[in-house]
Protein backbone atom coordinates (compact mmCIF):
# COMPACT_ATOMS: atom_id res chain seq x y z
CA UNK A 1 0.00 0.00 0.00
CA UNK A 2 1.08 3.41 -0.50
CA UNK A 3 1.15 6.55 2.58
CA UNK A 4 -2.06 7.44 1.16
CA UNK A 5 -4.32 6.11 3.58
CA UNK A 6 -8.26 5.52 4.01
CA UNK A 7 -10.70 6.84 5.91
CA UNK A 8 -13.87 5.81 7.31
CA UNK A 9 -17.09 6.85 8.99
CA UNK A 10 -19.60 4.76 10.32
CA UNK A 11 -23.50 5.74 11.02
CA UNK A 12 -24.31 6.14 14.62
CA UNK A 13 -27.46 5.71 14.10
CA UNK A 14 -29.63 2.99 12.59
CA UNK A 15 -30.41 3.25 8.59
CA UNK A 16 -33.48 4.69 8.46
CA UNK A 17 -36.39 2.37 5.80
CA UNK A 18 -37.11 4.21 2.74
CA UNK A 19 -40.29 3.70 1.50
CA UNK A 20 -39.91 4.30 -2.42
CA UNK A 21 -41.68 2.00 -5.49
CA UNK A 22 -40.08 1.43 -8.59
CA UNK A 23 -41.55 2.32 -11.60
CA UNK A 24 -43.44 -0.57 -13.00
CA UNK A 25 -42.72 0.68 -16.58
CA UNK A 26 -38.79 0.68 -16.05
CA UNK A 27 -37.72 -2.76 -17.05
CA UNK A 28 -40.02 -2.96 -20.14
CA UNK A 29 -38.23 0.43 -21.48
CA UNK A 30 -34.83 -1.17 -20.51
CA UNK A 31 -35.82 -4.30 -22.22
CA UNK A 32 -36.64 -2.19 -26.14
CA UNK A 33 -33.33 -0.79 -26.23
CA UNK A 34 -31.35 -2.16 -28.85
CA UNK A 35 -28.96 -5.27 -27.67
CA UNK A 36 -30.53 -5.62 -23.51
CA UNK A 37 -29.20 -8.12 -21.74
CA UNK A 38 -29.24 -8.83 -18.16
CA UNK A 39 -25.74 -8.89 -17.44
CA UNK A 40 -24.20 -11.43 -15.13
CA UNK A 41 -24.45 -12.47 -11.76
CA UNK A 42 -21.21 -13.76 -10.65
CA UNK A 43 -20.03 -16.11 -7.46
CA UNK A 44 -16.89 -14.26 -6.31
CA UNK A 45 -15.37 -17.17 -4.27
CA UNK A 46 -11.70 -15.18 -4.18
CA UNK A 47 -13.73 -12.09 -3.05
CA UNK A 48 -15.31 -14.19 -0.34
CA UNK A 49 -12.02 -15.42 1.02
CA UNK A 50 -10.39 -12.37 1.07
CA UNK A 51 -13.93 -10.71 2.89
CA UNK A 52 -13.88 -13.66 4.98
CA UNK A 53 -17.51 -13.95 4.67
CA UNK A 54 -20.19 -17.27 3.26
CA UNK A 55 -20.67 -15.94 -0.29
CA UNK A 56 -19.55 -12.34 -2.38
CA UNK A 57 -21.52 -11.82 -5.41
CA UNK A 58 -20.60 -9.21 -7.92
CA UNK A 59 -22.97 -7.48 -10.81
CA UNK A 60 -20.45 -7.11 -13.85
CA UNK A 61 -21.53 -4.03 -15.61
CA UNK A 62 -18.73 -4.30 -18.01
CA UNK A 63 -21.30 -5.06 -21.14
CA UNK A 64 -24.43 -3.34 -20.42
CA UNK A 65 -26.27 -2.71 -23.46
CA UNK A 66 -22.87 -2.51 -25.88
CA UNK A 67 -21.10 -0.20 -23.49
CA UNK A 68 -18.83 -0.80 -20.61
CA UNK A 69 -20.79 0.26 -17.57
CA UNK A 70 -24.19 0.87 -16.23
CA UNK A 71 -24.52 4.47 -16.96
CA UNK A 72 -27.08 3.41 -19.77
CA UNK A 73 -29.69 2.35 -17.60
CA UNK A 74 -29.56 5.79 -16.19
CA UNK A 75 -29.33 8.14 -18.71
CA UNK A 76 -31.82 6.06 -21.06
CA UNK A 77 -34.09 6.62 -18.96
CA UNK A 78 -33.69 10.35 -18.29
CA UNK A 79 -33.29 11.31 -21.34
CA UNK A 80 -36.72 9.15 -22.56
CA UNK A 81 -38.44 10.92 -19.52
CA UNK A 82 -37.38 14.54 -20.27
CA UNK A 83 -37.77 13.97 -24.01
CA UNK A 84 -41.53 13.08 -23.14
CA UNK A 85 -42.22 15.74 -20.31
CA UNK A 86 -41.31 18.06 -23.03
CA UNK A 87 -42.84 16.58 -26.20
CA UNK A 88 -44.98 13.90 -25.55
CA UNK A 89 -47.02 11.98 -24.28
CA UNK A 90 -45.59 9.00 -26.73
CA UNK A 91 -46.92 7.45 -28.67
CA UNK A 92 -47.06 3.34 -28.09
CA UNK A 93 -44.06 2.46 -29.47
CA UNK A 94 -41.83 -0.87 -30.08
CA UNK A 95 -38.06 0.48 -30.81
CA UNK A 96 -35.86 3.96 -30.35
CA UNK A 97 -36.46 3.93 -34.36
CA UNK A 98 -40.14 4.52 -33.19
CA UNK A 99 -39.66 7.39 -30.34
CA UNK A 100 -37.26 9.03 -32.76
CA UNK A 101 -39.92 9.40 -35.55
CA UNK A 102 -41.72 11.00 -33.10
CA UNK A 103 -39.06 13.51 -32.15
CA UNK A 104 -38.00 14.75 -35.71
CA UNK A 105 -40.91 17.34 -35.72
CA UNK A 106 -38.99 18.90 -32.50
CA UNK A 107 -35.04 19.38 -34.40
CA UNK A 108 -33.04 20.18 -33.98
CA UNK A 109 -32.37 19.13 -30.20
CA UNK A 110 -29.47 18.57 -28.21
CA UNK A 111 -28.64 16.46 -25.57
CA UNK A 112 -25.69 18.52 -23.04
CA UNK A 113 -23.74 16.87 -20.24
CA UNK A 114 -21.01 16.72 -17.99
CA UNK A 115 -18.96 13.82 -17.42
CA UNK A 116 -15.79 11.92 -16.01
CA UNK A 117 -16.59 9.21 -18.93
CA UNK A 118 -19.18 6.25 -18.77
CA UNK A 119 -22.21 9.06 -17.97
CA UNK A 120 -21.48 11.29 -21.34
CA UNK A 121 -21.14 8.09 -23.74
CA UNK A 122 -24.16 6.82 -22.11
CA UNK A 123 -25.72 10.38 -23.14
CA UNK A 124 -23.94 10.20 -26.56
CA UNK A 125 -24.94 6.77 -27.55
CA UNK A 126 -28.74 7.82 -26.73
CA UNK A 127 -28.91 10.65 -29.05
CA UNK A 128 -27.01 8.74 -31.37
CA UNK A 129 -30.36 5.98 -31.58
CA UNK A 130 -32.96 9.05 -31.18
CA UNK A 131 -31.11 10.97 -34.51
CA UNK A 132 -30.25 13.70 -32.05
CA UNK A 133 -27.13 16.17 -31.38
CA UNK A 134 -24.87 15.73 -28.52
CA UNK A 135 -22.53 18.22 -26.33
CA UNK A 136 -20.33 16.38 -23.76
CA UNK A 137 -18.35 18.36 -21.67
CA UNK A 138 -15.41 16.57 -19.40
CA UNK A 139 -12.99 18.02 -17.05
CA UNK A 140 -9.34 18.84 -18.23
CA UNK A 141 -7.95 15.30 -16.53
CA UNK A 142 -9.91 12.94 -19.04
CA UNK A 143 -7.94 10.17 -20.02
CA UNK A 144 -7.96 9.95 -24.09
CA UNK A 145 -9.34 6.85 -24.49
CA UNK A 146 -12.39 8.02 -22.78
CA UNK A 147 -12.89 11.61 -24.65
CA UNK A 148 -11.93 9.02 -28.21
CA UNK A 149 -15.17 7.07 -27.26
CA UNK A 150 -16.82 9.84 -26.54
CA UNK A 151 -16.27 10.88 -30.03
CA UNK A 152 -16.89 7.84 -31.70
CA UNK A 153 -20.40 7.88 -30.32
CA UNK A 154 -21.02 11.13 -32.65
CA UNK A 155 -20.80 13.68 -29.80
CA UNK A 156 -19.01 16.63 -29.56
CA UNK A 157 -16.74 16.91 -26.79
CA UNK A 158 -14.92 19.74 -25.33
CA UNK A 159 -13.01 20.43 -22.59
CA UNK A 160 -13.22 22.11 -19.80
CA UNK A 161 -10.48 23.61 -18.02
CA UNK A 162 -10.71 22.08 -14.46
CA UNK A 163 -12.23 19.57 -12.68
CA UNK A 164 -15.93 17.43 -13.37
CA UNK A 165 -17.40 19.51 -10.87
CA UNK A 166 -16.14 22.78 -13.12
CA UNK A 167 -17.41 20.94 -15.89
CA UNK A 168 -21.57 20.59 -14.30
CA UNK A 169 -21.45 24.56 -13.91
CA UNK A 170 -20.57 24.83 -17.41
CA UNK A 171 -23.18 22.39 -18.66
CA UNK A 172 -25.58 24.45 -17.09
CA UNK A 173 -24.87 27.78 -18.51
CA UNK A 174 -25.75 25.62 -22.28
CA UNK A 175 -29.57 24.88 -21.31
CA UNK A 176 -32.42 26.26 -23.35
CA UNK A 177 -35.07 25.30 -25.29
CA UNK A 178 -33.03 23.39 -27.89
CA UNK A 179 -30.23 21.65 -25.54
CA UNK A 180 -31.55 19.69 -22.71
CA UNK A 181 -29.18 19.47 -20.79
CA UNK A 182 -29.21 15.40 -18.83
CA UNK A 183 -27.05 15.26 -15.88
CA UNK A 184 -27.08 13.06 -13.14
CA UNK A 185 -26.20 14.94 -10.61
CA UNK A 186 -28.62 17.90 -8.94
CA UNK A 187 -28.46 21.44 -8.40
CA UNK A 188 -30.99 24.27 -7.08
CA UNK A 189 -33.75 24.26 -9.13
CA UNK A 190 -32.69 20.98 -11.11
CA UNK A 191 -33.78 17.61 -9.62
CA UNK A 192 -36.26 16.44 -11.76
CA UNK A 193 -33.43 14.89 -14.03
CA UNK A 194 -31.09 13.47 -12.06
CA UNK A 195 -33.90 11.98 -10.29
CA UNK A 196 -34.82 9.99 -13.16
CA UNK A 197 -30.79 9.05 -13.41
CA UNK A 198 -31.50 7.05 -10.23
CA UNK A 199 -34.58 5.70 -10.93
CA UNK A 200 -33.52 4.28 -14.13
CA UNK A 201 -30.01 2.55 -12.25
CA UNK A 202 -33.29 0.09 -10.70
CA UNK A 203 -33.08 -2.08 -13.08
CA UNK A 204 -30.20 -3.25 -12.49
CA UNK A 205 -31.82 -4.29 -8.55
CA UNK A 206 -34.70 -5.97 -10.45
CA UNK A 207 -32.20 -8.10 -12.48
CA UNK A 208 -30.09 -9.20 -9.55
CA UNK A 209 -33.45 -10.22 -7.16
CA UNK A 210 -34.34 -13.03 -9.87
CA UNK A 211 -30.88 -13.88 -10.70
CA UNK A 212 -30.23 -14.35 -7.17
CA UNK A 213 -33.35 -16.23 -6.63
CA UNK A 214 -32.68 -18.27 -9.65
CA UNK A 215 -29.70 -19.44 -7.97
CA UNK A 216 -30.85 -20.27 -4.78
CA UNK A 217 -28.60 -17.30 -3.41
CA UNK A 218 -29.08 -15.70 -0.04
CA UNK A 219 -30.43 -11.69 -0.09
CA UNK A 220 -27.19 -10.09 0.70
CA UNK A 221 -26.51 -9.03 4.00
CA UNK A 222 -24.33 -5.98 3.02
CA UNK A 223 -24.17 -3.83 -0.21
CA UNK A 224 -21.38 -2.26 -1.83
CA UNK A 225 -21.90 0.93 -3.69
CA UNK A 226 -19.07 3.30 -5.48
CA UNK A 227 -19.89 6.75 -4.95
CA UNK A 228 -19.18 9.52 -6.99
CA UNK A 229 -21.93 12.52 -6.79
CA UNK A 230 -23.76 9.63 -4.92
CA UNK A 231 -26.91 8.62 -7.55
CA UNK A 232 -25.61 4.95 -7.86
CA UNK A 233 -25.41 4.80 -3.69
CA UNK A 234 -29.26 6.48 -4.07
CA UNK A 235 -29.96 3.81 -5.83
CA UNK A 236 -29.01 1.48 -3.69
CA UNK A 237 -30.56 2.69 -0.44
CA UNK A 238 -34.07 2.89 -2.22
CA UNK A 239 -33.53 -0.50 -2.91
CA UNK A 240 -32.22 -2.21 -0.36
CA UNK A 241 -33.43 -0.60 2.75
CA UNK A 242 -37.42 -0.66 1.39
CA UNK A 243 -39.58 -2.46 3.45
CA UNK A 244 -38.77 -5.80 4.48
CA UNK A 245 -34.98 -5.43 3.52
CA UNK A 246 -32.78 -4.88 5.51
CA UNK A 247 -29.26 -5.18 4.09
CA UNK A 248 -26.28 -2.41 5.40
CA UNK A 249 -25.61 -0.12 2.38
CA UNK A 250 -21.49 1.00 2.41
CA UNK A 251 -20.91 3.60 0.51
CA UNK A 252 -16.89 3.95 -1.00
CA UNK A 253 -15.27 6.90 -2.69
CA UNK A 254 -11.71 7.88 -3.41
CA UNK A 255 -9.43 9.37 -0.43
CA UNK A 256 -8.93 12.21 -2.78
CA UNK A 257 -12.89 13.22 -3.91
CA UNK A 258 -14.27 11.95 -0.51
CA UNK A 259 -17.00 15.05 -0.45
CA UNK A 260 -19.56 12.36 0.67
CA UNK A 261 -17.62 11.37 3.79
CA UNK A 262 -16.79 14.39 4.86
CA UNK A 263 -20.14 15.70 4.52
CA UNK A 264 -21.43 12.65 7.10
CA UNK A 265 -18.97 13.74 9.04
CA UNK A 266 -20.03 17.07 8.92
CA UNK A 267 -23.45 16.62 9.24
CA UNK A 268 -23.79 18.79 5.94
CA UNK A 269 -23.07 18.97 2.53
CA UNK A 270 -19.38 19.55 2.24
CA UNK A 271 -17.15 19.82 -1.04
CA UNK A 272 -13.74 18.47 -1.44
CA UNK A 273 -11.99 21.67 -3.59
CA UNK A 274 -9.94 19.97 -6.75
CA UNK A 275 -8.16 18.99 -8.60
CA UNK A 276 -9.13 15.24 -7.88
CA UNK A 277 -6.66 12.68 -9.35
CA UNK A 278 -7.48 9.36 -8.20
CA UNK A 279 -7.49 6.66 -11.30
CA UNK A 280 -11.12 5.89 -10.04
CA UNK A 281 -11.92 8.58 -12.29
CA UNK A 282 -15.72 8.36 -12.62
CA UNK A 283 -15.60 8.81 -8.81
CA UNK A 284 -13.64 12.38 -8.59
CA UNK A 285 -16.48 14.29 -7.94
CA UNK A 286 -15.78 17.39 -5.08
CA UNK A 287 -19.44 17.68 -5.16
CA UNK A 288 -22.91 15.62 -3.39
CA UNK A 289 -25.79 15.93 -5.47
CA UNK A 290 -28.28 17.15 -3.12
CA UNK A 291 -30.96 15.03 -4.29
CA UNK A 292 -28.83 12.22 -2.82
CA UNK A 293 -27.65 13.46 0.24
CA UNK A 294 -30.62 12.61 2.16
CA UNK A 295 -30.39 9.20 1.46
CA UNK A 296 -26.88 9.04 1.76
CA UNK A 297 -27.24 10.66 5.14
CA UNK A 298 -29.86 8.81 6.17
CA UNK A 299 -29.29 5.08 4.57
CA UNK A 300 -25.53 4.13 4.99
CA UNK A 301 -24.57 2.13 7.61
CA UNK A 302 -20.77 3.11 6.79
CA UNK A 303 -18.91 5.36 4.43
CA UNK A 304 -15.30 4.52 3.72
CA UNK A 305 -12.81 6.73 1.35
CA UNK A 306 -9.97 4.84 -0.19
CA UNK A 307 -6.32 4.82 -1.86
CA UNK A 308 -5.50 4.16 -5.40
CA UNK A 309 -4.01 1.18 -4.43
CA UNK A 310 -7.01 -0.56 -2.91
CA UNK A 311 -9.04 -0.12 -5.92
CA UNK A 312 -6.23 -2.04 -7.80
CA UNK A 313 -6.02 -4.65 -5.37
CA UNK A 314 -9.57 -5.06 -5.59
CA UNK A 315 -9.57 -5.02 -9.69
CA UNK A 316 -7.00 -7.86 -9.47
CA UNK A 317 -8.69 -9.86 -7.04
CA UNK A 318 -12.24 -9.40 -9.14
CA UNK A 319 -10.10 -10.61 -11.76
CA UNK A 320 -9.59 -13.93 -10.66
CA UNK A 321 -13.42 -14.60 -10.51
CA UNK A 322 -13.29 -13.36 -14.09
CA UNK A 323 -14.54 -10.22 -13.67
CA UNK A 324 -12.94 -7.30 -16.13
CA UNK A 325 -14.04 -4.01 -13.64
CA UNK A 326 -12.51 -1.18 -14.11
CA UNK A 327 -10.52 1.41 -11.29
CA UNK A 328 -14.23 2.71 -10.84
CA UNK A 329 -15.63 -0.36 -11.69
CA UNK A 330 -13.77 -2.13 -8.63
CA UNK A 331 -13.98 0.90 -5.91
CA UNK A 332 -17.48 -1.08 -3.98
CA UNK A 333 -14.98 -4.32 -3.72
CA UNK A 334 -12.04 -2.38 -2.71
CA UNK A 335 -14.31 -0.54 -0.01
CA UNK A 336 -15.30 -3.80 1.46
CA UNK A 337 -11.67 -5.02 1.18
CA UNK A 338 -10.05 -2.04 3.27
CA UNK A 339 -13.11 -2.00 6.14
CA UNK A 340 -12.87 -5.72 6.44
CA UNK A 341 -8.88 -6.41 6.13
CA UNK A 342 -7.86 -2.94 6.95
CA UNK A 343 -7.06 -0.95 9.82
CA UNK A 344 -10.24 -1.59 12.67
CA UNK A 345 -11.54 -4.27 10.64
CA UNK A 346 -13.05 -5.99 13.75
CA UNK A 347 -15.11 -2.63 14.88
CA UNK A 348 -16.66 -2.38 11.14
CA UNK A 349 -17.34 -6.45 11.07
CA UNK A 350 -19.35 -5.47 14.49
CA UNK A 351 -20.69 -2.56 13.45
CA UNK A 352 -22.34 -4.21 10.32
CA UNK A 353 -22.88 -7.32 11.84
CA UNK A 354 -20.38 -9.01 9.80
CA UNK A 355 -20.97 -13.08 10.60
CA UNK A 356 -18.46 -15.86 8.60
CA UNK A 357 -21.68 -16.67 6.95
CA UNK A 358 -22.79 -13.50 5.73
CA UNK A 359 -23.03 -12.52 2.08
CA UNK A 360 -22.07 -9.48 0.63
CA UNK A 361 -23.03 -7.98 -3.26
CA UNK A 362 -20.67 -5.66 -4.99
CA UNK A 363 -21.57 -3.59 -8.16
CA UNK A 364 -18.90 -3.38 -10.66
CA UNK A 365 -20.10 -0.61 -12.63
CA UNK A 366 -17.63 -0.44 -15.59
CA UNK A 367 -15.50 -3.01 -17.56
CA UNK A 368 -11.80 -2.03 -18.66
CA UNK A 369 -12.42 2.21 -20.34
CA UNK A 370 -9.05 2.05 -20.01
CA UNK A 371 -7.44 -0.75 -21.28
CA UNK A 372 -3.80 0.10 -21.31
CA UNK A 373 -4.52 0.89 -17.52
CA UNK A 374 -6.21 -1.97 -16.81
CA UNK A 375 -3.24 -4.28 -18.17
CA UNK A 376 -0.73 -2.28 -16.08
CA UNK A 377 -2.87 -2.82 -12.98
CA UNK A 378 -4.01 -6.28 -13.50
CA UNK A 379 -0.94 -7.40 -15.51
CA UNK A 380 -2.95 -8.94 -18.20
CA UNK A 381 -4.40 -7.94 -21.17
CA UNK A 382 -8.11 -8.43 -22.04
């Protein structure tokens, strides 16, 4: 490990129940988009071990509807739910051939984000089926592979100079009637959006509950969720602390963007200034959304921020369950990995009522975006 170390904060308190239905009409939209899949459900025996816990399961996100992470779910979803508030009601329709028919009366339009990578291709490749423009704007840090497939989705990219958070204000400033502007994190005045963002990450709960039953799995005890701005962790929380759940959410986040532990700790929204460097680059945001916090605040049982060098130690060990996650990808794993091996692992097994046979589920929201990274890391190509 390197001097950079991790640090953690652990809810006092008991997670509070949220009591939050999905929308019944999510999954059927998920399932018209061209190429769904459920993607896998995988046994993570070496994840287990290393936990020291019954059974790890892990959610590989690496192919989710032809890109490599679950952004899509999201931002599909948005963007269909915007587009409609806007234009619609739709019409019944089968494919995005059929909803874009129905837009071309409205051009020209353009869909505007902000991004750290998997969020604006997931925005790009959306326009891209609906015959519509596309602005992506990423911070000053973005990795060229990432801005080249970007580009290859038919967007136009530019970048900002400074950091993803830099990046959202400037998104902002581009909305009007013409550029609808789909981000995923909130602001004042702007919720209605980003609230769809988490709504539409539900699918990937739904998927899990009958894989998992499928298998004859165990509900997981504990949940592992990556936290950037903090939608996917939303996500999580108004899944798996609804009535009659009760699994322990943990929330992870680089050492170097940790603005949702230090707002738990502060007992208020607090930003982490930039530049933010870690490699978990979908995850350097200085910034909460707001429309998370609440749930963040209220549903974690434990927040942890950590190193570089965990999330690599968790992206090799998710490797030899054969799972291809990414620095982001692996953060959830690399979370459990430093609360349960690390530094006052016995107070965090306690506090979350850790038990040899527990189970735990980690979300590995993004396959190799960087490939020559991922080789370095892993020390094998894919």
């Amino acid at each position: 490990m390197t001097t950079e170390r991790s640090s953690k904060y652990f809810n006092p308190a008991a997670p509070m129940t949220v009591d939050a239905l999905p929308d019944p009409s999510l999954l059927a939209f998920h399932r018209r988009l061209p190429g769904y899949a459920p993607t896998p459900l995988v046994r993570a025996p070496h994840l287990a071990t290393a936990l020291g816990v019954g059974a790890a399961w892990v959610k590989d996100e690496s192919n989710r509807l032809g890109l490599p992470a679950y952004k899509i779910l999201g931002a599909s979803w948005a963007v269909y739910r915007e587009l409609e508030a806007r234009y619609g009601p739709f019409a019944a329709w089968a494919t995005v051939d059929d909803v874009a028919a129905q837009l071309r009366p409205h051009h020209p339009l353009t869909l505007v984000t902000a991004t750290d990578g998997n969020h604006g291709r997931a925005v790009a490749r959306m326009a891209r089926w609906l015959g519509l423009d596309a602005h992506i704007l990423v911070p000053r840090d973005m990795v060229p592979a990432r801005i080249r497939a970007i580009e290859e989705e038919g967007a136009r990219v530019d970048v900002v100079d400074g950091t993803y958070d830099d990046a959202v204000v400037s998104s902002a400033r581009l909305a009007d009637d013409r550029h609808l502007v789909i981000s995923d994190t909130a602001w004042d005045g702007y919720t209605r959006v980003p609230g769809w963002v988490v709504e539409g990450y539900g699918t990937i709960f739904q998927e899990i509950d009958g894989q998992l039953a499928a298998a004859g799995g165990q509900p997981p005890d504990v949940v592992a969720a990556q936290m950037g701005v903090g939608s996917l962790a939303m996500a999580v929380v108004k899944h798996y602390r609804a009535p009659g759940r009760s699994a322990h959410v943990v929330g992870a986040e680089p050492t170097r963007a940790d603005c949702v532990r230090r707002s738990l700790e502060a007992g208020r929204l607090t930003e982490v200034p930039g530049p933010h460097t870690s490699i978990m680059a979908g995850l350097n945001c200085g910034t909460t959304s707001p429309l998370a916090w609440p749930y963040l605040r209220g549903g974690l049982s434990a927040s942890v921020a950590i190193p570089d060098a965990r999330a690599e130690e968790a992206m090799r060990l998710l490797a030899e369950d054969g799972v291809v996650s990414g620095e982001s990808g692996a953060a959830g794993a690399g979370g459990l990995l430093d609360l349960l091996s690390g530094e006052g692992a016995a107070l965090a097994r306690a506090h979350l009522g850790f038990t040899p046979d527990s189970t735990v589920l980690v979300i590995s929201t993004e396959g190799a975006t960087d490939p020559e990274a991922y080789a370095r890391i892993v020390r094998k190509e894919i």
